[in-house]
PDB file of N, CA and C in Angstrom:
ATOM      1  N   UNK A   1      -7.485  26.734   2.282  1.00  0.00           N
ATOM      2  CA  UNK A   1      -6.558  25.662   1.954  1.00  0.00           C
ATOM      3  C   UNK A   1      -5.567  25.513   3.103  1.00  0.00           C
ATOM      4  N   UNK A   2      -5.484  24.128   3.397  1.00  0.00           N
ATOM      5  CA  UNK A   2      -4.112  23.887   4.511  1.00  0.00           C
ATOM      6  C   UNK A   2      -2.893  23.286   4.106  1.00  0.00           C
ATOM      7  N   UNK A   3      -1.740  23.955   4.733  1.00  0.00           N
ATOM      8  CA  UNK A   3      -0.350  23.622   4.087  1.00  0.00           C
ATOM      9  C   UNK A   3      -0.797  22.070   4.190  1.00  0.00           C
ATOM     10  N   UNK A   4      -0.130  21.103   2.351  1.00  0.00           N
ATOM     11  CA  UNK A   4      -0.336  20.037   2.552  1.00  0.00           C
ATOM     12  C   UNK A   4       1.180  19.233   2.337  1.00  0.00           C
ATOM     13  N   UNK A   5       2.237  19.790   3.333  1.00  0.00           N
ATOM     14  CA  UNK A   5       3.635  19.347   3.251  1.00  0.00           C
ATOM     15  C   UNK A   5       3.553  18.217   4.075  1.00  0.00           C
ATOM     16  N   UNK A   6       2.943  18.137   5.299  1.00  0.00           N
ATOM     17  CA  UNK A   6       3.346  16.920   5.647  1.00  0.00           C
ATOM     18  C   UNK A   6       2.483  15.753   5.499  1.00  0.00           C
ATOM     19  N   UNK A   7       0.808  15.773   4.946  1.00  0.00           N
ATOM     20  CA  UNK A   7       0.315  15.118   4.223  1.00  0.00           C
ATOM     21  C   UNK A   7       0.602  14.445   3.205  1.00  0.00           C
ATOM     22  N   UNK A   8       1.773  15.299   2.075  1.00  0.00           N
ATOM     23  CA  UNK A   8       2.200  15.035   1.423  1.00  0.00           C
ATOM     24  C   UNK A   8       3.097  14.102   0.952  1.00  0.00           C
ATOM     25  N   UNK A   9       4.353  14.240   1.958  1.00  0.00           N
ATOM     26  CA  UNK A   9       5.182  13.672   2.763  1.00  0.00           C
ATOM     27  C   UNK A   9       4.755  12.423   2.882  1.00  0.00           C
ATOM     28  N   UNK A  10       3.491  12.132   3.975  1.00  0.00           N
ATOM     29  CA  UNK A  10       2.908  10.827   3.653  1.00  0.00           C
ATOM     30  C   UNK A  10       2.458  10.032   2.753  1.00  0.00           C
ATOM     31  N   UNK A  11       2.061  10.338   1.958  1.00  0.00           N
ATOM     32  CA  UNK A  11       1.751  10.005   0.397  1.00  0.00           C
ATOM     33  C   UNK A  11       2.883   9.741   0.219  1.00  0.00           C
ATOM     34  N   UNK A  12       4.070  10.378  -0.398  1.00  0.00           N
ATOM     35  CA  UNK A  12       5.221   9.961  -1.125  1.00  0.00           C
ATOM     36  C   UNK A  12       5.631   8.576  -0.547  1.00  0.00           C
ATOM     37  N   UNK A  13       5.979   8.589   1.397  1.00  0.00           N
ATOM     38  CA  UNK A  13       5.866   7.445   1.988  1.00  0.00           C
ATOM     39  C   UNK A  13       5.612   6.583   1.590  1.00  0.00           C
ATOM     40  N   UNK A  14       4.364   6.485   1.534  1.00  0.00           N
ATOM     41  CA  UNK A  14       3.015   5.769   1.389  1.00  0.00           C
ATOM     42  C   UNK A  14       3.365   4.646   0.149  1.00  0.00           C
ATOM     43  N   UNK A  15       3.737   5.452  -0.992  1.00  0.00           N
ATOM     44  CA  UNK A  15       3.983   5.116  -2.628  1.00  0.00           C
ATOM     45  C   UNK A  15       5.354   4.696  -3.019  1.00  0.00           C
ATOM     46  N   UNK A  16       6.102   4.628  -1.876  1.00  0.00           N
ATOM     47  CA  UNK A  16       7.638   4.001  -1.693  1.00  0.00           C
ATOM     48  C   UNK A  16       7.621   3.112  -1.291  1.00  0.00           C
ATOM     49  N   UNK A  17       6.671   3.054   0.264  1.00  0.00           N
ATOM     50  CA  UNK A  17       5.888   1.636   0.702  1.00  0.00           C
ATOM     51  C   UNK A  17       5.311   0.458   0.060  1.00  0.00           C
ATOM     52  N   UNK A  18       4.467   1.309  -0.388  1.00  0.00           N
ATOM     53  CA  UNK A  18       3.572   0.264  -1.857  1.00  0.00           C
ATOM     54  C   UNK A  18       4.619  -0.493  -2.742  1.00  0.00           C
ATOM     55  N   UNK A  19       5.744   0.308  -2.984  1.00  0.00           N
ATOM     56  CA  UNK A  19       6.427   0.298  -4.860  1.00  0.00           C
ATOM     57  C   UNK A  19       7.652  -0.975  -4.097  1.00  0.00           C
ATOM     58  N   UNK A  20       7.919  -1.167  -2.892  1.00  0.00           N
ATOM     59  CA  UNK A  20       8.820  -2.254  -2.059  1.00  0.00           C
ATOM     60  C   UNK A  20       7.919  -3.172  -1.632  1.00  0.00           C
ATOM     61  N   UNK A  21       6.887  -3.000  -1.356  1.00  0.00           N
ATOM     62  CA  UNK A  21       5.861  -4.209  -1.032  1.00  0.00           C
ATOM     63  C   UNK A  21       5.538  -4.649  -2.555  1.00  0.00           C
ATOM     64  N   UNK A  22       5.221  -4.387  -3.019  1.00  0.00           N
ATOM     65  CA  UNK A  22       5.036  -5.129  -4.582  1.00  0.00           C
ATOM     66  C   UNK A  22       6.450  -5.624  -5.349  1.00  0.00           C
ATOM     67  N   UNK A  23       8.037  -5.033  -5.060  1.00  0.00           N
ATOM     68  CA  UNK A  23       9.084  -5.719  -5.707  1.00  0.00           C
ATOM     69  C   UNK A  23       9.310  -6.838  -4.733  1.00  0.00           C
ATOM     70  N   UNK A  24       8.843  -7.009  -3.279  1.00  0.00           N
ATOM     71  CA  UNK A  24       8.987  -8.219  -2.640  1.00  0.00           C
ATOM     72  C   UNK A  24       7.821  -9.685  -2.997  1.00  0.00           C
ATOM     73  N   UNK A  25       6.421  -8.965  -3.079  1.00  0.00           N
ATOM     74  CA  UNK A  25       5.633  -9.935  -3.891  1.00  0.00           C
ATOM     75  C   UNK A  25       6.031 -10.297  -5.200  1.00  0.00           C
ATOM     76  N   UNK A  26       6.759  -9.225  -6.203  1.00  0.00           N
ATOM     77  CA  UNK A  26       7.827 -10.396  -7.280  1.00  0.00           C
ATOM     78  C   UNK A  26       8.448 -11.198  -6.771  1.00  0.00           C
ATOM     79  N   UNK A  27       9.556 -11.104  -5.663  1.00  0.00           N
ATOM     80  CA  UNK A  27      10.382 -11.706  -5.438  1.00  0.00           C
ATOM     81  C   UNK A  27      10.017 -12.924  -4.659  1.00  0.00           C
ATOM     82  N   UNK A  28       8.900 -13.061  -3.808  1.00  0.00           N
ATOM     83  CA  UNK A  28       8.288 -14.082  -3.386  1.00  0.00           C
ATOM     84  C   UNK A  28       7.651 -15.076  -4.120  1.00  0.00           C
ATOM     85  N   UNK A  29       7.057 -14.595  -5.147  1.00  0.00           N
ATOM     86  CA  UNK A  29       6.244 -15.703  -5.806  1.00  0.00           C
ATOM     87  C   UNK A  29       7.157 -15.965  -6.949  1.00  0.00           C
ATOM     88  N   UNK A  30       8.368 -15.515  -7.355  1.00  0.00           N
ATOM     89  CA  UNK A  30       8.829 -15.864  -8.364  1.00  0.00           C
ATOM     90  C   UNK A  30       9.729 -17.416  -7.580  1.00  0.00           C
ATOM     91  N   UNK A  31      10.132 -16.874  -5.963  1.00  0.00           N
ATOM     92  CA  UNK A  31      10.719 -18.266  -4.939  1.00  0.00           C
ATOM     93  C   UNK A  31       9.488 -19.513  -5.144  1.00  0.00           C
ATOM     94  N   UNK A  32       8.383 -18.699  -4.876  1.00  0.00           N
ATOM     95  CA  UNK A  32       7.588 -19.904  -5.111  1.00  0.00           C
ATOM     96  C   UNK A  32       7.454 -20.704  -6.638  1.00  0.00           C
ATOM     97  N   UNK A  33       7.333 -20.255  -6.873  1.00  0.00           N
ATOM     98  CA  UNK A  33       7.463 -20.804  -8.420  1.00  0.00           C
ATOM     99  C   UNK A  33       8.159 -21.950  -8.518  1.00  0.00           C
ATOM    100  N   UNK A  34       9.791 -21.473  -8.113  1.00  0.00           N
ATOM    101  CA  UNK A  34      10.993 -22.040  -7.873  1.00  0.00           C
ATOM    102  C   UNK A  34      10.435 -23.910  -7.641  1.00  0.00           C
ATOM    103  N   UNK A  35       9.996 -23.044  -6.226  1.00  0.00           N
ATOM    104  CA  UNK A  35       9.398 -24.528  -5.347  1.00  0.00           C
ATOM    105  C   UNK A  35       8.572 -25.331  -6.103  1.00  0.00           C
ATOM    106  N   UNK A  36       7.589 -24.271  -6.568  1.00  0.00           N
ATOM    107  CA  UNK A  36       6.542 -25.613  -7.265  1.00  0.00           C
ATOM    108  C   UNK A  36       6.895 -26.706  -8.532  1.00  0.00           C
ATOM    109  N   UNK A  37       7.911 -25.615  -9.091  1.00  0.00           N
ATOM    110  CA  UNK A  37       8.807 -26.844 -10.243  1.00  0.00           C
ATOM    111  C   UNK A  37       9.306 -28.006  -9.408  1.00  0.00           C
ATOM    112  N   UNK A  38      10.203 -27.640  -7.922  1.00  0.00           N
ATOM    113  CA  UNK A  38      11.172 -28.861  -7.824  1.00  0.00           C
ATOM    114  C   UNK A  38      10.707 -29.625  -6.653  1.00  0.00           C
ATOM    115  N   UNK A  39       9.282 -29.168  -5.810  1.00  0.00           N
ATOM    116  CA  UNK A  39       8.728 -30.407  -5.486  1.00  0.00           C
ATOM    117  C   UNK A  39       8.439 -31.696  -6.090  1.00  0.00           C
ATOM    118  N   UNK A  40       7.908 -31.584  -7.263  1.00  0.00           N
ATOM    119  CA  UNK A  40       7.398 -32.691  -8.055  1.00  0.00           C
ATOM    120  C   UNK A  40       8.536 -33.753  -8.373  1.00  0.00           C
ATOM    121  N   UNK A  41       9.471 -32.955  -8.484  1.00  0.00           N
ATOM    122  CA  UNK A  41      11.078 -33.504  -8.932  1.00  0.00           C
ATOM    123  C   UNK A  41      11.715 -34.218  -7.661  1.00  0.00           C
ATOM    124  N   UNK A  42      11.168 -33.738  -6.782  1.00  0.00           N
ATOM    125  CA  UNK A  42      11.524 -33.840  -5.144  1.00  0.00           C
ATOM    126  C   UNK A  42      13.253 -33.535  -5.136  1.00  0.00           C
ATOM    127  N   UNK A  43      13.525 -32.346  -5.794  1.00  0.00           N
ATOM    128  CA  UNK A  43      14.586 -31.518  -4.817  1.00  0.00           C
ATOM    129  C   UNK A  43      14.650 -30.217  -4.203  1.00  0.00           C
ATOM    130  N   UNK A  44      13.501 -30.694  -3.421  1.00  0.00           N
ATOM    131  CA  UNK A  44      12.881 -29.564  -2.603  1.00  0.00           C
ATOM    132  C   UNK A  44      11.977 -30.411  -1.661  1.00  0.00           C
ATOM    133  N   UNK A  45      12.115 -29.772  -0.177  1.00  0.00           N
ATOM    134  CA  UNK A  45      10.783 -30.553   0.889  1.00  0.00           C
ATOM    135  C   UNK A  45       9.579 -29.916   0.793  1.00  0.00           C
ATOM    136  N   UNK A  46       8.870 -30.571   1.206  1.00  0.00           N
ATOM    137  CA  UNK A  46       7.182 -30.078   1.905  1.00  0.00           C
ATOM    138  C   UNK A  46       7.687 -28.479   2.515  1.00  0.00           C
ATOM    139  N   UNK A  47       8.505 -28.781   3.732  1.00  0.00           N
ATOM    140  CA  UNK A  47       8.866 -28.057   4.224  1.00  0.00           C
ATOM    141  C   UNK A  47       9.453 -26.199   4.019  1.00  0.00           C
ATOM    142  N   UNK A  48      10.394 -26.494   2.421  1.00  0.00           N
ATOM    143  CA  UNK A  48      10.569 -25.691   2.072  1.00  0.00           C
ATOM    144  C   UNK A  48       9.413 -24.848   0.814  1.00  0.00           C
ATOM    145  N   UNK A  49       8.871 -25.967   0.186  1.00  0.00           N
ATOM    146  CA  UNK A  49       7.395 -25.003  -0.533  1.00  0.00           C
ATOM    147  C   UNK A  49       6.597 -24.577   0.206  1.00  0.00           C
ATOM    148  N   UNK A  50       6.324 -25.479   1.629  1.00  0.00           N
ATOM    149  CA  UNK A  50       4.762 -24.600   2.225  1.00  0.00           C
ATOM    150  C   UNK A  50       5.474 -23.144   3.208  1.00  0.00           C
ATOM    151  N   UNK A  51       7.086 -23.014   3.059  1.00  0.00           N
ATOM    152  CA  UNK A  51       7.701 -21.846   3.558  1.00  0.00           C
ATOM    153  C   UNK A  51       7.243 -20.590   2.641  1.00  0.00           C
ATOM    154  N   UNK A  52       7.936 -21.269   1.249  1.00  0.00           N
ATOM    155  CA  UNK A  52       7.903 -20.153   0.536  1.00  0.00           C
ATOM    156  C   UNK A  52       6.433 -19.784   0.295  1.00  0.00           C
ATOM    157  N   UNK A  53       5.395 -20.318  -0.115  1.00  0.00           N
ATOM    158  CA  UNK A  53       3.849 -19.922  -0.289  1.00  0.00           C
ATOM    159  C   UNK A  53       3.481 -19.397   0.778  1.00  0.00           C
ATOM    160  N   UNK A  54       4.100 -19.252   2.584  1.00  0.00           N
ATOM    161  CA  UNK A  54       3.969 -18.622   3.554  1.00  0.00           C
ATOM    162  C   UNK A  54       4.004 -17.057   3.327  1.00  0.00           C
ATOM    163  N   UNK A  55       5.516 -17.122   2.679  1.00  0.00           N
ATOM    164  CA  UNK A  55       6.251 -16.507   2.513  1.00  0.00           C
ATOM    165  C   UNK A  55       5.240 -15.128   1.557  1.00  0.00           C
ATOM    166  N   UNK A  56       4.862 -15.553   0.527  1.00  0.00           N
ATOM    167  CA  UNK A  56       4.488 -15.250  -0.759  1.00  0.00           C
ATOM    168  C   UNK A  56       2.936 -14.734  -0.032  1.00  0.00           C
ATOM    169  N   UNK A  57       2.128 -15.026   0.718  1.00  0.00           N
ATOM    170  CA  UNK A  57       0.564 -14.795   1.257  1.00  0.00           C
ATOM    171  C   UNK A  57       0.916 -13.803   2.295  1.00  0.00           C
ATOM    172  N   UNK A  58       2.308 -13.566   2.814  1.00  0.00           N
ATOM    173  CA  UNK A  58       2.894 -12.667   3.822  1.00  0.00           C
ATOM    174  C   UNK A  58       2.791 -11.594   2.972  1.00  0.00           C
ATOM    175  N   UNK A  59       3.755 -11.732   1.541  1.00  0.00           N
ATOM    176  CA  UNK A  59       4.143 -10.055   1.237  1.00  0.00           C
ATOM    177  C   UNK A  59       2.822  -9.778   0.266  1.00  0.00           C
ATOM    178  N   UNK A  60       1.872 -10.490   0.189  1.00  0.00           N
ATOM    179  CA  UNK A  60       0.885  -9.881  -0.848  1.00  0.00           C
ATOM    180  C   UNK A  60      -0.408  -9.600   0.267  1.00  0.00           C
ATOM    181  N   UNK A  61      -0.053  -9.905   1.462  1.00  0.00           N
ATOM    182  CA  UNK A  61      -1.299  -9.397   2.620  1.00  0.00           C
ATOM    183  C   UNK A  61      -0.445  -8.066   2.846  1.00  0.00           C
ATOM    184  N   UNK A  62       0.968  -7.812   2.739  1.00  0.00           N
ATOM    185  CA  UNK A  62       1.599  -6.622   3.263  1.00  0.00           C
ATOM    186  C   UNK A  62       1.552  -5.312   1.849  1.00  0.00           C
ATOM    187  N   UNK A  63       1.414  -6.124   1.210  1.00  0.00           N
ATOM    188  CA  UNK A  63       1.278  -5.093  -0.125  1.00  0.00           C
ATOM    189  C   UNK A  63      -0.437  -4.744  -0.071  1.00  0.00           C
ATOM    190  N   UNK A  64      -1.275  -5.781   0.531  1.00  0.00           N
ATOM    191  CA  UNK A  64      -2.764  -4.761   0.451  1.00  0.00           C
ATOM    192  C   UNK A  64      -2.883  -3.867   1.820  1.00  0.00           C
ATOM    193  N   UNK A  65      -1.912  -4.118   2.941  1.00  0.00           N
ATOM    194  CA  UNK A  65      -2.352  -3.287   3.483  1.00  0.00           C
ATOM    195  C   UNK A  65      -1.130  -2.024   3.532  1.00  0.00           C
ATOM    196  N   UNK A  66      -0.126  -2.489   2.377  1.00  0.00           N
ATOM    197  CA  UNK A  66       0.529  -0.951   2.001  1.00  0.00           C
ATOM    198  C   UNK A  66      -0.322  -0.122   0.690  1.00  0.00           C
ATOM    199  N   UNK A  67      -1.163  -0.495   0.399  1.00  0.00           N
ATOM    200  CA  UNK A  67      -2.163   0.544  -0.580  1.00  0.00           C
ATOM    201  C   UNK A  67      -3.281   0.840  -0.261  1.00  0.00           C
ATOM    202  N   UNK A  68      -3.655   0.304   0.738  1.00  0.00           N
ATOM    203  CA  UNK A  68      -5.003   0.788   1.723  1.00  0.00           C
ATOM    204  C   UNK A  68      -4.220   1.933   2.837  1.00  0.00           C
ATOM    205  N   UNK A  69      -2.856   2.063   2.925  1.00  0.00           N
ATOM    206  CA  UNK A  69      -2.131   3.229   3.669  1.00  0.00           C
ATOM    207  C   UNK A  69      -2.210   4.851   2.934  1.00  0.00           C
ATOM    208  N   UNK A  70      -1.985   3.987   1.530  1.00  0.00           N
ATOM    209  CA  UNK A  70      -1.271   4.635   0.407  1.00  0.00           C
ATOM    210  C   UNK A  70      -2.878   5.823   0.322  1.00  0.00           C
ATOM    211  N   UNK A  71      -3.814   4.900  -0.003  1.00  0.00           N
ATOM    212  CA  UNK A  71      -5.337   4.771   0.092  1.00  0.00           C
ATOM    213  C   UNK A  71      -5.720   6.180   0.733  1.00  0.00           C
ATOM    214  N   UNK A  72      -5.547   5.851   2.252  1.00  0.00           N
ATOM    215  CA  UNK A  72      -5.983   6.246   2.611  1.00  0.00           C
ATOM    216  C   UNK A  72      -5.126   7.770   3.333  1.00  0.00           C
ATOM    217  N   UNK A  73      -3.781   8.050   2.942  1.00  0.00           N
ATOM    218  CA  UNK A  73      -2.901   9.000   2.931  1.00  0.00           C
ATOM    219  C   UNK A  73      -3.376  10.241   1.613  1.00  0.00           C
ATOM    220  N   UNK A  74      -3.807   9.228   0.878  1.00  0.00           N
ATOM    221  CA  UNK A  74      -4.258   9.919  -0.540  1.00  0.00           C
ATOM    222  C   UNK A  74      -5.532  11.178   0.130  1.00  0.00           C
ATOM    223  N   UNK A  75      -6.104  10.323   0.628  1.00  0.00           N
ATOM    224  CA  UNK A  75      -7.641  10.715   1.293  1.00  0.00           C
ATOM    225  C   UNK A  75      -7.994  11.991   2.182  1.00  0.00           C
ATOM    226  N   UNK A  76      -6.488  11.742   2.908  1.00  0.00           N
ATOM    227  CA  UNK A  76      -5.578  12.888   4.156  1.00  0.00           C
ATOM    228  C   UNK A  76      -5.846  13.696   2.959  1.00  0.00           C
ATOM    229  N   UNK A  77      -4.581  13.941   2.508  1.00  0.00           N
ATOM    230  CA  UNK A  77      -4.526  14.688   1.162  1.00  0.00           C
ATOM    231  C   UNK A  77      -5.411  15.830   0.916  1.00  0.00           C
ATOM    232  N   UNK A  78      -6.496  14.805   0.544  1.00  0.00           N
ATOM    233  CA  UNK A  78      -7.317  15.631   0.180  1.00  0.00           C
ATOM    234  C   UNK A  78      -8.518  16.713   0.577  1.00  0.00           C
ATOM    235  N   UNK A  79      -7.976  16.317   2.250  1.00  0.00           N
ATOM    236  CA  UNK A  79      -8.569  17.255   3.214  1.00  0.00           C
ATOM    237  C   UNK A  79      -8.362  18.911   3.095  1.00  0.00           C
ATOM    238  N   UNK A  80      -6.907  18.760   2.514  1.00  0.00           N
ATOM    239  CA  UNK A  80      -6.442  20.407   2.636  1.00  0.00           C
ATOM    240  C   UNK A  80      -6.947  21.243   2.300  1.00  0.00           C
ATOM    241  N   UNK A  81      -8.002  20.639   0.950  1.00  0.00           N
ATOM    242  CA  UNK A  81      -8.545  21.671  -0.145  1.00  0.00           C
ATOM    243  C   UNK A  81      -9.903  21.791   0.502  1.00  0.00           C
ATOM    244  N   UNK A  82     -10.642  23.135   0.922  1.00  0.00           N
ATOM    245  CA  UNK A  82     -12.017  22.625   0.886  1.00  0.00           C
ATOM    246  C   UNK A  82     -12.568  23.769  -0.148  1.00  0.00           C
ATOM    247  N   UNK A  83     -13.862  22.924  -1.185  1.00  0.00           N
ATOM    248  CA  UNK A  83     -13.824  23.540  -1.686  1.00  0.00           C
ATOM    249  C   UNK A  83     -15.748  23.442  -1.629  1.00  0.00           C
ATOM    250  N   UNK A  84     -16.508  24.013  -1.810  1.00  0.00           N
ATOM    251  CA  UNK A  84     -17.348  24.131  -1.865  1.00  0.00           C
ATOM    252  C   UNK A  84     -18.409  23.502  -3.396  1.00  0.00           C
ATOM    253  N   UNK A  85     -19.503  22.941  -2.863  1.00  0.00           N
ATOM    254  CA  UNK A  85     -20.097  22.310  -3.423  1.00  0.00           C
ATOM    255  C   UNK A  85     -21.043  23.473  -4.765  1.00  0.00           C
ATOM    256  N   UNK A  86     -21.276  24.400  -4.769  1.00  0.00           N
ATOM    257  CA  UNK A  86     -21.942  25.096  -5.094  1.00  0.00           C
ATOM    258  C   UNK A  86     -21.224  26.587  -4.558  1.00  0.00           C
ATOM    259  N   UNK A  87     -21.318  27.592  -5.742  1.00  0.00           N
ATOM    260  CA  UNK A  87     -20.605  28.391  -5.942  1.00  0.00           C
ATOM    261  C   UNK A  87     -21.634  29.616  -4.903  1.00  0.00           C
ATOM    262  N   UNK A  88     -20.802  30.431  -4.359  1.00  0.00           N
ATOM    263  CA  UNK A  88     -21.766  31.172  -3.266  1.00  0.00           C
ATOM    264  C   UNK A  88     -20.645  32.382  -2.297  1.00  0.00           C
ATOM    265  N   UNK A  89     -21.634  33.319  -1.550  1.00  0.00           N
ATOM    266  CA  UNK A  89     -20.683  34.201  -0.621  1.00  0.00           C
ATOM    267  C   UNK A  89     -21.114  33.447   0.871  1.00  0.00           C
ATOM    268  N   UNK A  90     -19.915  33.589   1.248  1.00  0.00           N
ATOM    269  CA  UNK A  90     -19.733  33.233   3.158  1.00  0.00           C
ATOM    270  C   UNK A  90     -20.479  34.009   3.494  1.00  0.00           C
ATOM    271  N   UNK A  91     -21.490  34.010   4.077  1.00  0.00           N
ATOM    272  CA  UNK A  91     -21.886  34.794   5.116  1.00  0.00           C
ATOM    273  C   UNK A  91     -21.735  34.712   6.415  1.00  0.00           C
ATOM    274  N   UNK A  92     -21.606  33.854   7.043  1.00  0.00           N
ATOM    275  CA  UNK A  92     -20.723  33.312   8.623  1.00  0.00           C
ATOM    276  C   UNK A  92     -20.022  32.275   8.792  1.00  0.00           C
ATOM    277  N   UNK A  93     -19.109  32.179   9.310  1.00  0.00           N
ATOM    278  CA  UNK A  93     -18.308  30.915   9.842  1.00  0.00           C
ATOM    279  C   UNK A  93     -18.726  30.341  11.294  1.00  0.00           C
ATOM    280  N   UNK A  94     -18.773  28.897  10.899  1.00  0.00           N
ATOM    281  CA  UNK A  94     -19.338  28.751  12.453  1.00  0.00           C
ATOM    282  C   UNK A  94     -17.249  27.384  12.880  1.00  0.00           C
ATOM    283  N   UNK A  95     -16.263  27.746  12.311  1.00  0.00           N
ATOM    284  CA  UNK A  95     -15.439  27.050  12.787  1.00  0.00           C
ATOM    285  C   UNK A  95     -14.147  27.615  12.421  1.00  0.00           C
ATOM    286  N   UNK A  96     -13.450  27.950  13.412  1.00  0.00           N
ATOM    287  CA  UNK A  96     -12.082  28.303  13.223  1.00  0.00           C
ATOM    288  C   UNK A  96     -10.692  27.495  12.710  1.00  0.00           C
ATOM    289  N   UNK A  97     -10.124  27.964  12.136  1.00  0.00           N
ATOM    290  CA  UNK A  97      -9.198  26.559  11.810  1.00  0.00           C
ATOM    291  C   UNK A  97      -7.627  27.155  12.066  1.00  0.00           C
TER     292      UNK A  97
END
């Protein structure tokens, strides 16, 4: 087994990353929303809805590639442990660690 503190570390990162990339995709699409009511009404421009839906395809491309981090920190992780497939005695090592 390898110390998994700073693997770990990343993960927690990782899942703080994720948990702010997803309260900004609330906060984006709830702006959009906003927009799509008061275009129709027209007190709002072109300008400012095709911002915010910019806006909104920004933090939900940044939220998949903060859980493909998360993902793949998890993955690190799980390097530390090795554990064998089938229960058995070592008889040689061919790698030092």
């Amino acid at each position: 087994k390898l110390d998994p503190k700073d693997l770990q570390t990343s993960v927690d990162s990782a899942i703080a990353a994720e948990a702010a990339e997803q309260a900004r995709v609330k906060q984006t699409a709830a702006a959009f929303v906003r927009q799509q009511k008061l275009l129709p009404k027209g007190y709002t421009s072109k300008s400012e809805y095709d911002s915010a839906q910019a806006q909104l395809r920004s933090s939900q491309s940044a939220l998949k590639a903060a859980q493909a981090q998360l993902a793949n920190a998890r993955e690190q992780l799980g390097y530390t442990s090795l554990i064998a497939d089938a229960p058995g005695i070592i008889t040689a090592r061919q790698a030092e660690v």
